[in-house]
N, C-alpha and C. Protein backbone atom coordinates (compact mmCIF):
# COMPACT_ATOMS: atom_id res chain seq x y z
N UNK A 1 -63.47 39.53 51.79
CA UNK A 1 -63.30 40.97 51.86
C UNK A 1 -64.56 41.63 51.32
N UNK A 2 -65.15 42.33 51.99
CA UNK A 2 -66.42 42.84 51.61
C UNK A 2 -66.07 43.44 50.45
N UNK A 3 -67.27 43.93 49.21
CA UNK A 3 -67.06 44.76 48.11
C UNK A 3 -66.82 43.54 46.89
N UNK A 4 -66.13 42.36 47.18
CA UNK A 4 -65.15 41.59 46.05
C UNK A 4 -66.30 40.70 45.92
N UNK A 5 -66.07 40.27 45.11
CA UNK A 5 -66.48 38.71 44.71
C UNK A 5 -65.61 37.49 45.11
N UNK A 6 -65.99 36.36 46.12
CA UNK A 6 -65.24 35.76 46.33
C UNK A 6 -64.17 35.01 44.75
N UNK A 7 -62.88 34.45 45.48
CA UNK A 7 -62.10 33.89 44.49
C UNK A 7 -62.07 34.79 43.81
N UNK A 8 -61.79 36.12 44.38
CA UNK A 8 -61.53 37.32 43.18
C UNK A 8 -61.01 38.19 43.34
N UNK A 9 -59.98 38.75 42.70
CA UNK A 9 -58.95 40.17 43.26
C UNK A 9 -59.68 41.22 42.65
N UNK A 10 -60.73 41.60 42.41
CA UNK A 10 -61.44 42.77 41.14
C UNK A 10 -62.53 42.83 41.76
N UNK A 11 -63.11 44.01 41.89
CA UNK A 11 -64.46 44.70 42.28
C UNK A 11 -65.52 43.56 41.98
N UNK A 12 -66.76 43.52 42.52
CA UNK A 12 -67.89 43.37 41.62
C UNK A 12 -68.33 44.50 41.00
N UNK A 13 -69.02 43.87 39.73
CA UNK A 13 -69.36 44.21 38.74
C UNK A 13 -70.96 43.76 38.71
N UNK A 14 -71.88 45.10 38.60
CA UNK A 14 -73.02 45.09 38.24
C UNK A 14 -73.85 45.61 37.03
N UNK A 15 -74.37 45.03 35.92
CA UNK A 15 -74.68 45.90 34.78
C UNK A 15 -76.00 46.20 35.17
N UNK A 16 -76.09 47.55 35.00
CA UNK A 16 -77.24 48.09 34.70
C UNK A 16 -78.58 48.38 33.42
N UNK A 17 -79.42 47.94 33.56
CA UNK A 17 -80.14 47.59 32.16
C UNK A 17 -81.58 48.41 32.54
N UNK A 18 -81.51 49.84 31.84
CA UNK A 18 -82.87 50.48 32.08
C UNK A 18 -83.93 50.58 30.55
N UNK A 19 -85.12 49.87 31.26
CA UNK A 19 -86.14 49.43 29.98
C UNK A 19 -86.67 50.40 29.46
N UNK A 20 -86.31 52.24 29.54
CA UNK A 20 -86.77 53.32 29.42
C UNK A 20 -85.72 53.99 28.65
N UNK A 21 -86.05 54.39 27.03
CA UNK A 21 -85.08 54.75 26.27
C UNK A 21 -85.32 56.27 26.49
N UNK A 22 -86.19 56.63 27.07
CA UNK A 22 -86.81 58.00 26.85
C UNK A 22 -85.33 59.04 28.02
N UNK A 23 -85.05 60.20 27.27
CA UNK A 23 -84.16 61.26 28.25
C UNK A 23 -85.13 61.45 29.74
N UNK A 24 -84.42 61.47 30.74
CA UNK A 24 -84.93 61.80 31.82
C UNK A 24 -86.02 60.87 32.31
N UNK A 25 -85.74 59.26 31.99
CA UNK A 25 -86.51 58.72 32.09
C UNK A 25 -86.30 58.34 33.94
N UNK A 26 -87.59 58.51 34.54
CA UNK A 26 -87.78 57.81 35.79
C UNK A 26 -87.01 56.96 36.33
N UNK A 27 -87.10 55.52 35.30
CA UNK A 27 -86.15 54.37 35.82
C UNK A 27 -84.57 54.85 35.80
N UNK A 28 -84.70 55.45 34.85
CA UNK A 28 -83.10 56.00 35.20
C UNK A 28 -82.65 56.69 36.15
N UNK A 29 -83.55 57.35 36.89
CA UNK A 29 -83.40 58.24 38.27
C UNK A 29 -83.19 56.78 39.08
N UNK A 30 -83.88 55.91 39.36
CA UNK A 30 -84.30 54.87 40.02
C UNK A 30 -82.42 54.42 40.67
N UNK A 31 -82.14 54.18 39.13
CA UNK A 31 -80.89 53.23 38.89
C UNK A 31 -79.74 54.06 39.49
N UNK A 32 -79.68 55.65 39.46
CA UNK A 32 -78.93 56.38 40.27
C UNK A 32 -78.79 56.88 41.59
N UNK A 33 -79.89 56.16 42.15
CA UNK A 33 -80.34 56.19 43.42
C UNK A 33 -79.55 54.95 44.29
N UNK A 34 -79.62 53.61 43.16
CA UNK A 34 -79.11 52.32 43.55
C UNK A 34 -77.80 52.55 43.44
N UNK A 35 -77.21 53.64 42.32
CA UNK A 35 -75.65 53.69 41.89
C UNK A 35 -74.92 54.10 43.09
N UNK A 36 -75.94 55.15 44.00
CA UNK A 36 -75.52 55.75 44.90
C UNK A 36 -74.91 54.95 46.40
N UNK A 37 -75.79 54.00 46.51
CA UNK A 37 -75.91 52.62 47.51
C UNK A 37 -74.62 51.48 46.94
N UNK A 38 -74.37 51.12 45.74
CA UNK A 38 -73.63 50.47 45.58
C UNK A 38 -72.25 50.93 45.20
N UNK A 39 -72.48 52.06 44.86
CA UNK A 39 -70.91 52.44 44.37
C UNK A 39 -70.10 52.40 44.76
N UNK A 40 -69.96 51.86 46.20
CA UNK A 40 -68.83 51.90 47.03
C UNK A 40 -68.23 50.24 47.35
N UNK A 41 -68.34 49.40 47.04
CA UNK A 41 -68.69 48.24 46.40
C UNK A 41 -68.61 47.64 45.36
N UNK A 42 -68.94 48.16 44.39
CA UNK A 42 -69.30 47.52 43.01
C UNK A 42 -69.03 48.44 41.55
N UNK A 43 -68.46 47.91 41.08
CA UNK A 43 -68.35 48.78 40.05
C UNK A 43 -69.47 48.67 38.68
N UNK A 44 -69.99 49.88 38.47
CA UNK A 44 -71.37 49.66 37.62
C UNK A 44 -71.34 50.14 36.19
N UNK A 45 -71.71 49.54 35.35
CA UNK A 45 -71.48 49.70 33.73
C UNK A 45 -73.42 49.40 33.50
N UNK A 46 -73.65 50.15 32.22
CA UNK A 46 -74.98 50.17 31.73
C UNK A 46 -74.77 49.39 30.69
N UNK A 47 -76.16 48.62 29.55
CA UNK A 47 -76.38 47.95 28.92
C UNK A 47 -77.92 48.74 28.26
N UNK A 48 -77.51 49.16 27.41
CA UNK A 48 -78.96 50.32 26.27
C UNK A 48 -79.36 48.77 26.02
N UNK A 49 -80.92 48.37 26.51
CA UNK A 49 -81.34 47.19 25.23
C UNK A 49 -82.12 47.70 23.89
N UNK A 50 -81.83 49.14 23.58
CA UNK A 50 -82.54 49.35 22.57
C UNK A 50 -81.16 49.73 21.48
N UNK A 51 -80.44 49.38 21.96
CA UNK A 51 -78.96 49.02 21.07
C UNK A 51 -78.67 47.80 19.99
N UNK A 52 -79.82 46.96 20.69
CA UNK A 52 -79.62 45.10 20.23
C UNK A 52 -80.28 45.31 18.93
N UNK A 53 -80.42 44.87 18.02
CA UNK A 53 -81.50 44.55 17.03
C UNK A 53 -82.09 43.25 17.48
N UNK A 54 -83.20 43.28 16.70
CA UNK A 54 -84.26 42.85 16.90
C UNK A 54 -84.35 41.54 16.37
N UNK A 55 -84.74 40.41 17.86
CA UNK A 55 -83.53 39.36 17.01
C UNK A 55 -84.23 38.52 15.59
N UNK A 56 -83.82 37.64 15.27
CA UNK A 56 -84.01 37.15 14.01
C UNK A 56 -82.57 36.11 13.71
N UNK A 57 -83.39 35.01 13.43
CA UNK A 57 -82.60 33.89 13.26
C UNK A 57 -81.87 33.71 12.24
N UNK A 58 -82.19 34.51 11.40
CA UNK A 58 -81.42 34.58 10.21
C UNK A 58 -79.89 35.42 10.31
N UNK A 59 -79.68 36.22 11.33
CA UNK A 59 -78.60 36.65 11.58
C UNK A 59 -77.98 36.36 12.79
N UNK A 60 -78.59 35.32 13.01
CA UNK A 60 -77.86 34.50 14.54
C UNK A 60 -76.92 33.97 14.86
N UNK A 61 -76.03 33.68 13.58
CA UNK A 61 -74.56 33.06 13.93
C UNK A 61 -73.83 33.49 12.32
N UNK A 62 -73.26 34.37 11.85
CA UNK A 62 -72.68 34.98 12.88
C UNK A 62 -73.43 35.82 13.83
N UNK A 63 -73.13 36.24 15.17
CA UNK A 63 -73.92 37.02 15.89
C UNK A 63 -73.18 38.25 15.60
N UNK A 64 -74.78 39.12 15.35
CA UNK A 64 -74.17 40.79 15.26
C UNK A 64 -73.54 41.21 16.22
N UNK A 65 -72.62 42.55 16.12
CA UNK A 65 -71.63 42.77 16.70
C UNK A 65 -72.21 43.79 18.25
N UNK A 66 -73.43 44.21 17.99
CA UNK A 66 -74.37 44.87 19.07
C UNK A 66 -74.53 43.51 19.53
N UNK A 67 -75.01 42.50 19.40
CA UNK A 67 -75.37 41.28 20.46
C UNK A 67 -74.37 40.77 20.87
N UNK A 68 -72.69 40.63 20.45
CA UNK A 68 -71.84 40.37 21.09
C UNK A 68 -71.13 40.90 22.42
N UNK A 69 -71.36 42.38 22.17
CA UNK A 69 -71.00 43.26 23.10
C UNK A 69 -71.85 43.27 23.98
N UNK A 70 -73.11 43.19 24.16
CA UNK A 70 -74.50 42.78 25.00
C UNK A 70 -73.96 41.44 25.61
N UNK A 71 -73.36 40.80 25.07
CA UNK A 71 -73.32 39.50 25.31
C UNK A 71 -72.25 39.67 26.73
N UNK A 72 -71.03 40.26 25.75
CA UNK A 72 -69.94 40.64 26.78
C UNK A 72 -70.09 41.15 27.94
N UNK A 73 -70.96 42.28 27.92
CA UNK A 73 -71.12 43.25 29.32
C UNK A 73 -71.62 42.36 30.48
N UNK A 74 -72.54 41.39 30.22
CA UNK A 74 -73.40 40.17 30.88
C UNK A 74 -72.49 39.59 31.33
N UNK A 75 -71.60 38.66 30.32
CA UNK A 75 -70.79 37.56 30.72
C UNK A 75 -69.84 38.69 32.38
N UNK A 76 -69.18 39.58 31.98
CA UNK A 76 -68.31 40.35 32.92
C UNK A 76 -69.22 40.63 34.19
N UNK A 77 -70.28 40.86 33.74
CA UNK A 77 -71.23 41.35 35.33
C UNK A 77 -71.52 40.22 36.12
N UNK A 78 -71.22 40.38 37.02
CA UNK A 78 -71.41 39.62 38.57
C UNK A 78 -72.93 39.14 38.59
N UNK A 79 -73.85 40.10 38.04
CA UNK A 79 -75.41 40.42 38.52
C UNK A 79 -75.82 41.34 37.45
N UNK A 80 -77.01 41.12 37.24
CA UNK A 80 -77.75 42.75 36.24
C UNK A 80 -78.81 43.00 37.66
N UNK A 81 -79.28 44.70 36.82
CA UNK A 81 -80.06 44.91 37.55
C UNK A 81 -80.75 45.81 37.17
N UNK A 82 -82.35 45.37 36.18
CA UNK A 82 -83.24 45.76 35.69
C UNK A 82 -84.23 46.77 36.05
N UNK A 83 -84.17 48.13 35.37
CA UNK A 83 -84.86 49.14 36.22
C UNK A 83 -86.26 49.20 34.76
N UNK A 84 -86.99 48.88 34.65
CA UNK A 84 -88.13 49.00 34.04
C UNK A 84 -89.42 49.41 34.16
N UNK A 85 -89.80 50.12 33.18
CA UNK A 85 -91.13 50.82 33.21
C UNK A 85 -92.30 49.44 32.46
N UNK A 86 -93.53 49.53 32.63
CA UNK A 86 -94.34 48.83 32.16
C UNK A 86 -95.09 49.17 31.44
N UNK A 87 -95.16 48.62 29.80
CA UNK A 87 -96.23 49.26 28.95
C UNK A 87 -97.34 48.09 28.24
N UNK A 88 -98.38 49.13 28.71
CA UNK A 88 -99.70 48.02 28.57
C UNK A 88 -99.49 46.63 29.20
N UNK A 89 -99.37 46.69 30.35
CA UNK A 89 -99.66 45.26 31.07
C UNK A 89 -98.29 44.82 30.77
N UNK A 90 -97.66 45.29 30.36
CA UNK A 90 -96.32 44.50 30.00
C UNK A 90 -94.71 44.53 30.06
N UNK A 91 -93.64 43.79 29.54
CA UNK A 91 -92.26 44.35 29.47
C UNK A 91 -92.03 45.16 28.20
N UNK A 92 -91.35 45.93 28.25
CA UNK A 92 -90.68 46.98 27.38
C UNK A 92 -90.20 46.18 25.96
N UNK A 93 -90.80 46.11 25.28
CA UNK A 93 -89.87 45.23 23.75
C UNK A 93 -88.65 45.38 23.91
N UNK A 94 -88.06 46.43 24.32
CA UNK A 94 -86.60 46.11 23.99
C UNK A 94 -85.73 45.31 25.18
N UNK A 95 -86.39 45.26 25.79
CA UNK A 95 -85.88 44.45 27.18
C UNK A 95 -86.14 43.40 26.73
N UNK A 96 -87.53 42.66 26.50
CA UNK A 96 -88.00 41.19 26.23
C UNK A 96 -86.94 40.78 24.91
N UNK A 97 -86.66 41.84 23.93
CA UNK A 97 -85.43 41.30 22.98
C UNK A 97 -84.25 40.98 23.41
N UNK A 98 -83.80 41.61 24.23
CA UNK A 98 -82.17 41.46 24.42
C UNK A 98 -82.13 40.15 25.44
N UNK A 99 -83.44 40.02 26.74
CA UNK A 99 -83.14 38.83 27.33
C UNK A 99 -83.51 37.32 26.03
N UNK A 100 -84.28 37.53 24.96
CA UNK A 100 -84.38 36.82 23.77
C UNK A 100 -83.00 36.35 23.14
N UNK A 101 -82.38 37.78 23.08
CA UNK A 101 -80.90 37.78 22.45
C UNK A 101 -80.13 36.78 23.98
N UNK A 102 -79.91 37.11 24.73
CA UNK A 102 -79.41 36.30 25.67
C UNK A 102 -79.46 35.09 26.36
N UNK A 103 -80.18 34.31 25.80
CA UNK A 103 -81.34 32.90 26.19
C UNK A 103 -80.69 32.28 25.16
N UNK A 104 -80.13 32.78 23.80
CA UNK A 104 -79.70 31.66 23.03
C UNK A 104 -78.53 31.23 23.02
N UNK A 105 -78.24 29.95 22.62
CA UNK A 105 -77.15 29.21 22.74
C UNK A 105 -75.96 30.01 22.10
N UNK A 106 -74.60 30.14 22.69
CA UNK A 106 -73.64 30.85 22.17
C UNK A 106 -72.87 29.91 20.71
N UNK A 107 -73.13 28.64 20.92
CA UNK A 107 -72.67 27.96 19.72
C UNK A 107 -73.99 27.07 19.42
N UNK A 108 -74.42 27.03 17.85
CA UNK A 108 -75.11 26.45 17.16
C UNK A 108 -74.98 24.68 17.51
N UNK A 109 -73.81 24.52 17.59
CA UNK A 109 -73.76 22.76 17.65
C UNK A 109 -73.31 22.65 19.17
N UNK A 110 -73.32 23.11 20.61
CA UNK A 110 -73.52 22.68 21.86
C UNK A 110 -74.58 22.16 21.80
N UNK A 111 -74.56 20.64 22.55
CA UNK A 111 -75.60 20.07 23.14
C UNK A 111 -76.14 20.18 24.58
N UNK A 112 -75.04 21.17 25.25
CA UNK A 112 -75.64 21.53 26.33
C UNK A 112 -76.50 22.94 26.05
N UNK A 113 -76.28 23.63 24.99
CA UNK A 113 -77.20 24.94 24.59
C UNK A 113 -76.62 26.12 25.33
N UNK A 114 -75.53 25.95 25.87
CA UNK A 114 -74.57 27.21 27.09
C UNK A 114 -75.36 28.58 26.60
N UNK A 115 -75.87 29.67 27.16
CA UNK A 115 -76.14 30.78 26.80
C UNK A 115 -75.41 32.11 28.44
N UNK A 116 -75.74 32.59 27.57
CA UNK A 116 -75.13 33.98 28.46
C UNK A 116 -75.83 34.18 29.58
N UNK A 117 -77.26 33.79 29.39
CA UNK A 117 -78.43 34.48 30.86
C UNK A 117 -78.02 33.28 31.47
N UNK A 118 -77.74 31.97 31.65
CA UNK A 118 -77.95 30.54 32.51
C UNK A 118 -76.99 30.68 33.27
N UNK A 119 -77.37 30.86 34.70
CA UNK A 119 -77.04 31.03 36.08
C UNK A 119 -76.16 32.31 36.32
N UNK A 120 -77.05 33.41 35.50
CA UNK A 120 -76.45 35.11 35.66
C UNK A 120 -77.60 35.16 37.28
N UNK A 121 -77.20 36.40 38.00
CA UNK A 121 -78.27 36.66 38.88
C UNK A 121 -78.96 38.12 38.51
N UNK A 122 -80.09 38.49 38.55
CA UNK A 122 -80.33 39.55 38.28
C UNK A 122 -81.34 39.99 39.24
N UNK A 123 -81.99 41.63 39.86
CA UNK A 123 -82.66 42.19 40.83
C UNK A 123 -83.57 42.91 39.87
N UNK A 124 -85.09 43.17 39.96
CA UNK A 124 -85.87 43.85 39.22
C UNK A 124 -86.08 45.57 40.14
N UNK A 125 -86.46 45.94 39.41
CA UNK A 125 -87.42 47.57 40.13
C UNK A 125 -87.94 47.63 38.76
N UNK A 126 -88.76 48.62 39.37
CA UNK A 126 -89.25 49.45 38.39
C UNK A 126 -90.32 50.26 38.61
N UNK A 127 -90.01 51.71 37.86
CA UNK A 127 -91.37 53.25 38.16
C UNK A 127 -92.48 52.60 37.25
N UNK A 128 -93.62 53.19 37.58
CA UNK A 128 -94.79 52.97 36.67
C UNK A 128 -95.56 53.35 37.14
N UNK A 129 -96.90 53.19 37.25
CA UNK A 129 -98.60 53.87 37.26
C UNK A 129 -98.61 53.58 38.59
N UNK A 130 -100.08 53.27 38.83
CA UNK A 130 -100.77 52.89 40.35
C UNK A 130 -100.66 51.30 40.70
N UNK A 131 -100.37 50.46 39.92
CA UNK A 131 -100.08 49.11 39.92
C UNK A 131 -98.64 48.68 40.28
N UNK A 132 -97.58 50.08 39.91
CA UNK A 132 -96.23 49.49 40.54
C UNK A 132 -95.49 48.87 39.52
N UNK A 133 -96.42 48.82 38.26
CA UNK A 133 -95.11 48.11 37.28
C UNK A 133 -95.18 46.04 37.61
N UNK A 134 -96.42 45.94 38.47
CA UNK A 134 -96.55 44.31 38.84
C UNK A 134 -96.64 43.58 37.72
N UNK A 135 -97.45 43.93 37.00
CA UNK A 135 -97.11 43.07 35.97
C UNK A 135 -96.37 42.53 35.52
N UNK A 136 -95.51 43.84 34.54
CA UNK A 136 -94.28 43.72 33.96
C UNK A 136 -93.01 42.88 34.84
N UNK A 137 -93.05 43.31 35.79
CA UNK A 137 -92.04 42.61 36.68
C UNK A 137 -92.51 41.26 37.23
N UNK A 138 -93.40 40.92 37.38
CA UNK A 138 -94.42 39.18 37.57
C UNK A 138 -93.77 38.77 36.07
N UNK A 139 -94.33 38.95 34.80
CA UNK A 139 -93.70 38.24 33.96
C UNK A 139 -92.14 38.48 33.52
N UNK A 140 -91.89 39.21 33.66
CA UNK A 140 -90.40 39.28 33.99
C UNK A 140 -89.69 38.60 34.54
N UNK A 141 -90.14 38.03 35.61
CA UNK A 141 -89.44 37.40 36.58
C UNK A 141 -89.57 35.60 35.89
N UNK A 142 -90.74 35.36 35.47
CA UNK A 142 -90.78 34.25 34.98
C UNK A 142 -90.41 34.00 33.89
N UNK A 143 -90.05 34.86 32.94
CA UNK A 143 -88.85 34.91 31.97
C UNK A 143 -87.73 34.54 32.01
N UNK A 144 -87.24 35.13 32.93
CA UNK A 144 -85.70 34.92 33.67
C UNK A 144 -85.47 33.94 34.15
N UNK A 145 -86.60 33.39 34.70
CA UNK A 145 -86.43 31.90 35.17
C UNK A 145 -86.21 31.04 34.39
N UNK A 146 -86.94 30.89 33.71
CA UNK A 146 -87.21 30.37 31.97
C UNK A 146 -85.84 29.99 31.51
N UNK A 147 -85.26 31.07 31.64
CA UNK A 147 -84.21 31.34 30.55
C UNK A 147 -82.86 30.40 31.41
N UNK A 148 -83.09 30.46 32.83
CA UNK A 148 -81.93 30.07 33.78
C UNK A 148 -81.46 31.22 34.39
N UNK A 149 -81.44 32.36 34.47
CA UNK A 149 -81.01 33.24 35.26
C UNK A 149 -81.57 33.06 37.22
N UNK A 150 -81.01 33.79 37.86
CA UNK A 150 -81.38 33.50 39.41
C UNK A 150 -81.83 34.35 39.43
N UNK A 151 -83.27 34.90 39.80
CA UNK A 151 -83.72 35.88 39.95
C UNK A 151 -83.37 36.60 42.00
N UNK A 152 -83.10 37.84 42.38
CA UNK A 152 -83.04 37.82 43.96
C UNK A 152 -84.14 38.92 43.79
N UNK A 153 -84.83 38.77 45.42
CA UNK A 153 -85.93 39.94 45.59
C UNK A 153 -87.03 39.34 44.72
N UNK A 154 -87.43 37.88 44.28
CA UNK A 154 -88.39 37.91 43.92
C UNK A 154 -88.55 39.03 42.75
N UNK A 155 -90.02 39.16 42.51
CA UNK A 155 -90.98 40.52 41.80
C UNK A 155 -89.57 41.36 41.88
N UNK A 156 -89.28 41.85 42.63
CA UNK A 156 -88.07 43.02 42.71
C UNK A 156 -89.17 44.27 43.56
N UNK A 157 -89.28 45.05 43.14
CA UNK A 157 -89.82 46.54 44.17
C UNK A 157 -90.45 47.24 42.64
N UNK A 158 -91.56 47.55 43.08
CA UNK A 158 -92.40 48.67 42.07
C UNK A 158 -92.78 50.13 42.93
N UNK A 159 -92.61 51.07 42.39
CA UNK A 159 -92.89 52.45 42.73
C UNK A 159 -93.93 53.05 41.55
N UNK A 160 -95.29 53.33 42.74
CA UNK A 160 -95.96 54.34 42.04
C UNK A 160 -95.65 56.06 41.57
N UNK A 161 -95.22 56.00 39.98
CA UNK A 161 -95.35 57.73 39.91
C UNK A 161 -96.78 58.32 40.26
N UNK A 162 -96.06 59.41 40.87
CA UNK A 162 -98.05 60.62 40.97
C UNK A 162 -98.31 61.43 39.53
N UNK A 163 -99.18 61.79 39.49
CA UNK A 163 -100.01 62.43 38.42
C UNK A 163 -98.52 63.80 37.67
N UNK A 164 -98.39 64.21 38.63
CA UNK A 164 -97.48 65.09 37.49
C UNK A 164 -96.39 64.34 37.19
N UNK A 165 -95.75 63.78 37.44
CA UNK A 165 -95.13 62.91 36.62
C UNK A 165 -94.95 62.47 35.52
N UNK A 166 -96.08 61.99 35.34
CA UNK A 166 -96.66 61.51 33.30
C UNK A 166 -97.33 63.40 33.38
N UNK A 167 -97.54 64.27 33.64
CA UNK A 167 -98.32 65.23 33.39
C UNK A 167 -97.01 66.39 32.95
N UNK A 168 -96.03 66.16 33.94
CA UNK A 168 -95.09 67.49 33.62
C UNK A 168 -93.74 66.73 33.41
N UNK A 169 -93.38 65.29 33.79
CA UNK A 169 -92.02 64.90 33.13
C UNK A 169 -91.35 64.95 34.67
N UNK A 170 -91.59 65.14 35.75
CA UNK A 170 -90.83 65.16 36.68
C UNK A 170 -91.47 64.73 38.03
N UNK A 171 -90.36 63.87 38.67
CA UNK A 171 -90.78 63.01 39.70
C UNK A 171 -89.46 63.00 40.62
N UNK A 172 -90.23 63.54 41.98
CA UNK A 172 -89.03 63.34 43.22
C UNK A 172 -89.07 62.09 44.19
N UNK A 173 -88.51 61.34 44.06
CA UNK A 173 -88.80 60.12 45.20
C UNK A 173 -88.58 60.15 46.20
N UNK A 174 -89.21 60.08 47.46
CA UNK A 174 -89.39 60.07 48.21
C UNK A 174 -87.98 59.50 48.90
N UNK A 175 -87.99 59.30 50.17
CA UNK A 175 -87.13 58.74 51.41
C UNK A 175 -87.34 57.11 51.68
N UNK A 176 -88.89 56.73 51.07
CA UNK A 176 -89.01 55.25 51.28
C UNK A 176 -88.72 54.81 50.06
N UNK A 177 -88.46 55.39 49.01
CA UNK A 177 -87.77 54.81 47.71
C UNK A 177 -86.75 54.89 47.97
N UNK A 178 -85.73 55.25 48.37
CA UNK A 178 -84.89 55.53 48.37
C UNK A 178 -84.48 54.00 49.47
N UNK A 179 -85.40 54.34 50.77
CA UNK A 179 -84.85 52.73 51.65
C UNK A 179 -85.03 51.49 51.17
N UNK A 180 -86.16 51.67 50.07
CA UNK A 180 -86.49 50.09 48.99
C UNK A 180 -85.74 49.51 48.37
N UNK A 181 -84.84 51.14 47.65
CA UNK A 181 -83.76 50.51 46.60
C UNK A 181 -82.46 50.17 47.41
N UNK A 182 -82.16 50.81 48.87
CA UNK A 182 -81.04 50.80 49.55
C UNK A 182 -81.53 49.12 49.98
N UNK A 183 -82.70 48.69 50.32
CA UNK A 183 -82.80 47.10 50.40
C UNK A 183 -82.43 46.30 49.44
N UNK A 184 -82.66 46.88 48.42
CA UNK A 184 -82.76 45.74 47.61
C UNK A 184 -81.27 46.06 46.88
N UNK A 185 -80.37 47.01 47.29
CA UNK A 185 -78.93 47.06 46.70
C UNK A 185 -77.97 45.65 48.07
N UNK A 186 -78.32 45.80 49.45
CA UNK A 186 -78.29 45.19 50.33
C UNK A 186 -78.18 43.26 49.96
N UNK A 187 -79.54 43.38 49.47
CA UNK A 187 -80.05 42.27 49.14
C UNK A 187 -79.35 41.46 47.39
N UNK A 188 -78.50 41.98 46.70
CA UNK A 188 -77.67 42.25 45.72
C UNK A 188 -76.62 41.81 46.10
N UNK A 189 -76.16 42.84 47.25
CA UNK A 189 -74.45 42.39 47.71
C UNK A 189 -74.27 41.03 48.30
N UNK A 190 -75.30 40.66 49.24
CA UNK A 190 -75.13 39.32 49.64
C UNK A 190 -75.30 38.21 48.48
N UNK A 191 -76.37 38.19 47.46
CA UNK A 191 -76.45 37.42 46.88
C UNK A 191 -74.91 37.29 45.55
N UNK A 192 -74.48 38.22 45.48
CA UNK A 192 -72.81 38.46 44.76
C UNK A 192 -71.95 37.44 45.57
N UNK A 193 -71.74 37.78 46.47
CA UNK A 193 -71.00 37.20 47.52
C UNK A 193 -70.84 36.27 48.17
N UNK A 194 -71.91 35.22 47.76
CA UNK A 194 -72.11 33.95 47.61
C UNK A 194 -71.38 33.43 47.13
């Protein structure tokens, strides 16, 4: 039945994870653009990674109660789907923490090391400069791999902001952003549905 997850009477479920804590941030336009494409389909819940603390092994088991609930939203989602900005050549700290927080083993004495990201699927985007955010999303992607997650879409899709953008705070996307993210929501549902 289209919309479901096979072997499943309940919607899919997609968490949304935007690497931009800032109000009115870009990627967050991004992610409501995709909300718009999937909502009919999928039911979508967000994940703040600037909610997690910052991890540290010393408070790793017990696990804090922000990394449990991080933990939770993951385990329930079908798929994430990472809308990130790129700073200095790079991923967002608070993103690179929480997939940190999520890479580790849920019990100290498994010898298989079970963690929350190993065989999650997740889709990248992300707004940024004249480069598209390649970076950030190139090592991103090999993170995720790293960790065991399935990455779909490859890189994922980068969108250049124009000059007023970073100049006045506001950015309209276009009609081919709009068909990028409608691909790559496309490209989401099939890989769920597997």
């Amino acid at each position: 039945m289209p919309g479901k997850v096979s072997n499943s009477d309940r919607m899919t479920r997609i968490l949304f994870i935007i690497g931009s804590a800032r109000e009115g941030s870009f990627n967050r336009q991004l992610s409501e653009i995709a909300k718009g494409f999937i909502g009919q389909w999928a039911e979508v819940d967000y994940l703040e990674p600037t909610s997690v603390p910052f991890i540290n092994q010393d408070i790793e088991f017990p696990v804090p109660d922000e990394v449990k609930l991080a933990r939770d939203k993951v385990d329930r989602a079908d798929a994430l789907w990472i809308f990130t900005p790129e700073y200095n050549h790079g991923i967002p700290g608070s993103v690179k923490n929480l997939m940190d927080w999520l890479s580790r083993p849920l019990d100290p004495d498994d010898p298989e090391r079970k963690s929350t990201a190993k065989g999650k699927k997740v889709m990248l985007t992300g707004a940024g400069g004249g480069k598209k955010t390649v970076f950030c999303r190139t090592s991103l992607k090999e993170i995720l791999e790293f960790i065991g997650m399935e990455v779909i879409d490859g890189e994922g899709r980068g969108f250049s902001l124009d000059r007023r953008a970073f100049s006045e705070g506001i950015w309209e996307p276009g009609p081919e952003v709009s068909e990028e993210i409608r691909q790559q929501a496309e490209l989401l549902r099939n890989a769920v549905s597997q």
